[in-house]
PDB file of N, CA and C in Angstrom:
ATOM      1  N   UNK A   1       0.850  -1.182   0.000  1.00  0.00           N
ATOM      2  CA  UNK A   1       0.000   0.000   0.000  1.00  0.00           C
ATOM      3  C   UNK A   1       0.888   1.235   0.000  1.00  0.00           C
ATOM      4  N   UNK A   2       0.823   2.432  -0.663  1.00  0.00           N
ATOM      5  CA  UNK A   2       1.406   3.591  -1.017  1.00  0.00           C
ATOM      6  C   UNK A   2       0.319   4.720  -0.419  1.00  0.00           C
ATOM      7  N   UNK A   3       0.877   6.202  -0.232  1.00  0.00           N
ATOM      8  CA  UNK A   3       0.192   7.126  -0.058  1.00  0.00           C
ATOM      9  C   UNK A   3       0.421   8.024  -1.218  1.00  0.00           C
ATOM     10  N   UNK A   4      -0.833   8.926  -1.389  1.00  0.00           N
ATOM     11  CA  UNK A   4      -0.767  10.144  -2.662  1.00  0.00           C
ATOM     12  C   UNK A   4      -0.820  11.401  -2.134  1.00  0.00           C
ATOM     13  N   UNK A   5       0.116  11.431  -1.721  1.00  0.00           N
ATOM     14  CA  UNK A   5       0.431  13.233  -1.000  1.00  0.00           C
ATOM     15  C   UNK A   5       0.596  14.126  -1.610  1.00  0.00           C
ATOM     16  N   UNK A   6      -0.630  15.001  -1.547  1.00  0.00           N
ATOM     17  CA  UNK A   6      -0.549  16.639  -2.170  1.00  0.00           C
ATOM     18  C   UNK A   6      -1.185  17.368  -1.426  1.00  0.00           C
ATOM     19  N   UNK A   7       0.254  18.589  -1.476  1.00  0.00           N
ATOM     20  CA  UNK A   7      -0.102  20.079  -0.471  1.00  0.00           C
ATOM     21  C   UNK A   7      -0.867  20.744  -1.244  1.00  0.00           C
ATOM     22  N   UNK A   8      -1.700  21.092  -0.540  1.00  0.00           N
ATOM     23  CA  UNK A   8      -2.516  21.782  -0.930  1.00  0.00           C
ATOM     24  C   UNK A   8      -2.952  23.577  -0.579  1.00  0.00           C
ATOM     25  N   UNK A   9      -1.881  23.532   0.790  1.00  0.00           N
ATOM     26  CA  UNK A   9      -1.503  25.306   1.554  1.00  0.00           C
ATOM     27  C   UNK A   9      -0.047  25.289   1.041  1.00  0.00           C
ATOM     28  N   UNK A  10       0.600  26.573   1.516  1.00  0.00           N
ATOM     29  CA  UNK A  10       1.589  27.048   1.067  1.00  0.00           C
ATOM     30  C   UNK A  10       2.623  26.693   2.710  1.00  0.00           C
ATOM     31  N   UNK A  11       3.926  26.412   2.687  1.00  0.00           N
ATOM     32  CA  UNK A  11       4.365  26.520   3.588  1.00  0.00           C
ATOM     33  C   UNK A  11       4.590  28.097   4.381  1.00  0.00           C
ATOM     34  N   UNK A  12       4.655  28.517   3.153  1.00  0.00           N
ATOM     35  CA  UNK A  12       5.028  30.276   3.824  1.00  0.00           C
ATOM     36  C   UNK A  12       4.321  30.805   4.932  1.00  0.00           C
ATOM     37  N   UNK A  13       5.391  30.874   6.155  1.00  0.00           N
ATOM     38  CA  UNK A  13       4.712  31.718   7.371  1.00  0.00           C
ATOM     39  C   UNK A  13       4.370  30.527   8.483  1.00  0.00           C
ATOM     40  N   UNK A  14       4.819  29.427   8.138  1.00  0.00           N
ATOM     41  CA  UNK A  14       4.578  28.094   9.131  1.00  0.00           C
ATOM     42  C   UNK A  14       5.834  28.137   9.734  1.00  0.00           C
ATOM     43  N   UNK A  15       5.942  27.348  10.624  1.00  0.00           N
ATOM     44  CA  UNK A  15       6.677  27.090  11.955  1.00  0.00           C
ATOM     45  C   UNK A  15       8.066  26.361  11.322  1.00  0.00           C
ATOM     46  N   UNK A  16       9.459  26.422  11.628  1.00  0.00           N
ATOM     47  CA  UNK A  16      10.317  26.152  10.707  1.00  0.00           C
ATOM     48  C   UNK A  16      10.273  24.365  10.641  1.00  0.00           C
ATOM     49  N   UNK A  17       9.775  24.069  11.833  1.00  0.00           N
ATOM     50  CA  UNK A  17       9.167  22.116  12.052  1.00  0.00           C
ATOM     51  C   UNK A  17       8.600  21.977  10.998  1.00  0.00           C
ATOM     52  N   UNK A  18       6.699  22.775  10.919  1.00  0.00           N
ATOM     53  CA  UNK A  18       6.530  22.269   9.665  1.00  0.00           C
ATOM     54  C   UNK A  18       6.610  22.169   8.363  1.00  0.00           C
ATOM     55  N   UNK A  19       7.828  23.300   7.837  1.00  0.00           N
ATOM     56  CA  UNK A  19       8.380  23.884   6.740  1.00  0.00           C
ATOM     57  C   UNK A  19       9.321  22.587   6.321  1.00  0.00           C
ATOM     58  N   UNK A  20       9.878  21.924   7.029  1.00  0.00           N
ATOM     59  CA  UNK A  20      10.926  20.821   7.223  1.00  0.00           C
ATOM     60  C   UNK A  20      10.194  19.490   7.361  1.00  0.00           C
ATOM     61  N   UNK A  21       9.100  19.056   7.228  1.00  0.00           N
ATOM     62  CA  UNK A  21       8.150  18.181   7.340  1.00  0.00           C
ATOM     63  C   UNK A  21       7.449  18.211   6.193  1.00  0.00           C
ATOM     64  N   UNK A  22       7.287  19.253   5.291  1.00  0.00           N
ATOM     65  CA  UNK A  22       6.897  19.608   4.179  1.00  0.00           C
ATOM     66  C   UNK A  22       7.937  18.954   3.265  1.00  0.00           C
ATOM     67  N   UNK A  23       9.365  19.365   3.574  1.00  0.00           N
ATOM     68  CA  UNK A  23      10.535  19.252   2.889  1.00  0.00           C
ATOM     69  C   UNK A  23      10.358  17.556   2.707  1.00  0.00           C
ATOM     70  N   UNK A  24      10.660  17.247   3.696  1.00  0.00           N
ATOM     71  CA  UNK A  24      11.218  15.790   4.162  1.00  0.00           C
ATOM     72  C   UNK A  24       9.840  14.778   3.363  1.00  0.00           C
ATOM     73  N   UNK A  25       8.862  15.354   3.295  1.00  0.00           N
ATOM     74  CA  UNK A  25       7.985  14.154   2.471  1.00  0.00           C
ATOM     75  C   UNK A  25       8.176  14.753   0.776  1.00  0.00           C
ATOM     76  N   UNK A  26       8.607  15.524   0.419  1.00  0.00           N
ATOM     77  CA  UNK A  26       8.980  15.681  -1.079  1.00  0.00           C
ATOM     78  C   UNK A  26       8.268  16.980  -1.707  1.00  0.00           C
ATOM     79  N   UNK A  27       7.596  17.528  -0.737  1.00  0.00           N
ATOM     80  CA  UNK A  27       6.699  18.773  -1.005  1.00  0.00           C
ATOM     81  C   UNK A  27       7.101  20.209  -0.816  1.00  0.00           C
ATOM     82  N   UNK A  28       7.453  20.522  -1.990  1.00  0.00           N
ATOM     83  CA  UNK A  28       8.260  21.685  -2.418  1.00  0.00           C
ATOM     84  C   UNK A  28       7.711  23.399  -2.651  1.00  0.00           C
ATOM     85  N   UNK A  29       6.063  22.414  -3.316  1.00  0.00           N
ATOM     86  CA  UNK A  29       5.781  23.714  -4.284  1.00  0.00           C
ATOM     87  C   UNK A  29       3.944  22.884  -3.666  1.00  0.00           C
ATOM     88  N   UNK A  30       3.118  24.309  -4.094  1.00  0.00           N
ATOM     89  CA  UNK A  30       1.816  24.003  -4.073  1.00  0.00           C
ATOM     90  C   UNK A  30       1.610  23.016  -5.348  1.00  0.00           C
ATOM     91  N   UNK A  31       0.267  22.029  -4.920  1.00  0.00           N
ATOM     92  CA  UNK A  31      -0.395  21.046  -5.581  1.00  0.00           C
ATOM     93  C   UNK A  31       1.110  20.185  -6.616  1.00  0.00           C
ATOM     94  N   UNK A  32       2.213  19.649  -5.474  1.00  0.00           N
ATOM     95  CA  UNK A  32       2.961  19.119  -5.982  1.00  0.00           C
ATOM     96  C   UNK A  32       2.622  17.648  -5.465  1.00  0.00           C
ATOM     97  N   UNK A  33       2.158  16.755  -5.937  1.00  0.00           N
ATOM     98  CA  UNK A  33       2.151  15.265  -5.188  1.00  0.00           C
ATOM     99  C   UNK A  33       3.284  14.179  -5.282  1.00  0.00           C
ATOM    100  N   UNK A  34       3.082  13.527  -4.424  1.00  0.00           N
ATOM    101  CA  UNK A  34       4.202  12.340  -3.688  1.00  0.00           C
ATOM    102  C   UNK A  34       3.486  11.163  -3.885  1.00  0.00           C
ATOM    103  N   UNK A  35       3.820  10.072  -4.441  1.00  0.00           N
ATOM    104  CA  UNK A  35       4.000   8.759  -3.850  1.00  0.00           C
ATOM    105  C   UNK A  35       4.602   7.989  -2.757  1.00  0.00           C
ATOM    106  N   UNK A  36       3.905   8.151  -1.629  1.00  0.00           N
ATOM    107  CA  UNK A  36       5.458   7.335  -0.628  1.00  0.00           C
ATOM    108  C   UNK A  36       4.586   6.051   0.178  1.00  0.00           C
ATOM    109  N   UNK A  37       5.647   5.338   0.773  1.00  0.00           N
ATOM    110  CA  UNK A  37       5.700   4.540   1.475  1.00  0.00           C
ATOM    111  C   UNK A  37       4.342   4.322   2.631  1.00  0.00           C
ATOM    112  N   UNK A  38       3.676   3.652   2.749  1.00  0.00           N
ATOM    113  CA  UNK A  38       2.107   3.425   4.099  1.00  0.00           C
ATOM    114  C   UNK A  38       3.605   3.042   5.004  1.00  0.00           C
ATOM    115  N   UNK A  39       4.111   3.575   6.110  1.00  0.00           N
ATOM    116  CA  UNK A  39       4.943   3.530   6.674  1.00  0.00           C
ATOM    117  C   UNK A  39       4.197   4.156   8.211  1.00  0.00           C
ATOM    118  N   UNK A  40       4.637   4.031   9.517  1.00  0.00           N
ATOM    119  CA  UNK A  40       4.030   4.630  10.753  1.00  0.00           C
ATOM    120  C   UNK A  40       5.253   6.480  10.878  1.00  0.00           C
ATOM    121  N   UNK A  41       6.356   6.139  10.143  1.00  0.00           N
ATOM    122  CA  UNK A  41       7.034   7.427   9.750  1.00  0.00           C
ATOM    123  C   UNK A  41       6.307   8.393   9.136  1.00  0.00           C
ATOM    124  N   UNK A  42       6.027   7.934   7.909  1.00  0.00           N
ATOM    125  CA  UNK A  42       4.988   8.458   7.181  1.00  0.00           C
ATOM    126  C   UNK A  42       3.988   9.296   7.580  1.00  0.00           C
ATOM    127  N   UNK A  43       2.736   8.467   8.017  1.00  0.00           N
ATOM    128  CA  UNK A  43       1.844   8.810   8.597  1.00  0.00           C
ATOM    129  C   UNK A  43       1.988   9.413   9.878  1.00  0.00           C
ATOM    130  N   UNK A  44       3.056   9.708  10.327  1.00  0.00           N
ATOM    131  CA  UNK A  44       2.857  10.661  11.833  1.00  0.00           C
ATOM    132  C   UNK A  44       4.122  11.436  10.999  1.00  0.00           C
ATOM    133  N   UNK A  45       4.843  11.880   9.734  1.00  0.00           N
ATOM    134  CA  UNK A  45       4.885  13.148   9.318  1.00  0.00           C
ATOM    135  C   UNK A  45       3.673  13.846   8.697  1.00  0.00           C
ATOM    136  N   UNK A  46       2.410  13.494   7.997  1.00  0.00           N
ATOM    137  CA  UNK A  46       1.085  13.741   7.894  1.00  0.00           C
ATOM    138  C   UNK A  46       0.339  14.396   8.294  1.00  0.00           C
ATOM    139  N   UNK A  47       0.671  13.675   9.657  1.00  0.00           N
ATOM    140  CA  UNK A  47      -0.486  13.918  10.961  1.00  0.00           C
ATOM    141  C   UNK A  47      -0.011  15.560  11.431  1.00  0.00           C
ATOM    142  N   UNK A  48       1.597  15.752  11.319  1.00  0.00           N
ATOM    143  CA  UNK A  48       1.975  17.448  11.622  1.00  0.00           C
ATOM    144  C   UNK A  48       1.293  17.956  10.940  1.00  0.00           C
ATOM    145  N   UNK A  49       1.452  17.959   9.094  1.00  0.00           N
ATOM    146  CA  UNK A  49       1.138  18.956   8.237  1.00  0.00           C
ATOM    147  C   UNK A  49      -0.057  18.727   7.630  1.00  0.00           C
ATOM    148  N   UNK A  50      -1.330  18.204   8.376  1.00  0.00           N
ATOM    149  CA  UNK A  50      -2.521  17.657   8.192  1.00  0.00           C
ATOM    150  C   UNK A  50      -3.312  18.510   7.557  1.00  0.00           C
ATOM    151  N   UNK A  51      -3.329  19.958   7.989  1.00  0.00           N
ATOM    152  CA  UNK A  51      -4.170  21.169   7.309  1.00  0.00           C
ATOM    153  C   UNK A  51      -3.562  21.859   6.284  1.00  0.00           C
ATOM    154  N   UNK A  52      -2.329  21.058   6.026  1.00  0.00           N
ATOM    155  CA  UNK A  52      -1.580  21.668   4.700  1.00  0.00           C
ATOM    156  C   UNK A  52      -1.528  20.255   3.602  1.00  0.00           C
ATOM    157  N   UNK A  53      -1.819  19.529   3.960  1.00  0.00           N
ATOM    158  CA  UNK A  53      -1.778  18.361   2.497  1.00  0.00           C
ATOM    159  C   UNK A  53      -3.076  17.501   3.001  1.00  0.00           C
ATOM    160  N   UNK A  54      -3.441  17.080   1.606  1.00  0.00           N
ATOM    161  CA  UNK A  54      -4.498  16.136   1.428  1.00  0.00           C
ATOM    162  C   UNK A  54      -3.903  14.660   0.967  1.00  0.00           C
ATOM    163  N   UNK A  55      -4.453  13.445   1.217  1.00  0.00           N
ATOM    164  CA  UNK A  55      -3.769  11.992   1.263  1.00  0.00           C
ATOM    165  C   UNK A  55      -4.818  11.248   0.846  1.00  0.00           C
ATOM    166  N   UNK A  56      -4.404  10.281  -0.233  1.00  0.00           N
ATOM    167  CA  UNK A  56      -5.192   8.864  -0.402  1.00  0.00           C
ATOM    168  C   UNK A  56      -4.466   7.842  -0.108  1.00  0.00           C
ATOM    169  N   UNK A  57      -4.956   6.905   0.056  1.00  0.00           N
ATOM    170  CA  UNK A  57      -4.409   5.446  -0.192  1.00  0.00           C
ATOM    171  C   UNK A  57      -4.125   4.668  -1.784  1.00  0.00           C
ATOM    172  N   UNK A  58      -3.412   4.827  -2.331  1.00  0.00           N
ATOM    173  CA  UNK A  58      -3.291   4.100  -3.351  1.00  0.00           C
ATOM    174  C   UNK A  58      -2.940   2.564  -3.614  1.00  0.00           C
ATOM    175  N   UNK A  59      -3.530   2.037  -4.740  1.00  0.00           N
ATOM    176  CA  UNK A  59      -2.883   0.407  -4.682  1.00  0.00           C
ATOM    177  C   UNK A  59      -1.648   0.478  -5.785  1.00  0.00           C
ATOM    178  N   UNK A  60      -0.427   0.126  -6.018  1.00  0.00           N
ATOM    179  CA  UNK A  60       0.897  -0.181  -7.052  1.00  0.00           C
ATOM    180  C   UNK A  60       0.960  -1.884  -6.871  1.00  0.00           C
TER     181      UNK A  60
END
């Protein structure tokens, strides 16, 4: 199982944690999406930037 991560807020003006939590899952730029890992890493970097990206579950 994979996740489909796209930000959907801007980091600008967030806390330098979640600017770096943004970074660290591959999210650079608005409505940029990720494929990553169903991992418990994963999902509790998510859970920080929850009101800034939207997530599915995908099947590969």
């Amino acid at each position: 199982m994979k996740l489909k991560v796209t930000q959907t807020k801007s980091g600008i003006g967030r806390s330098p944690k979640q600017r770096a939590t943004l970074k660290g899952l591959g999210l650079t730029r608005m409505n940029r999406e990720r494929i990553l890992p169903d991992t418990s890493a994963t999902r509790g970097m998510l859970a920080k930037v929850a009101h800034l990206v939207e997530w599915q579950e995908v099947n590969e």
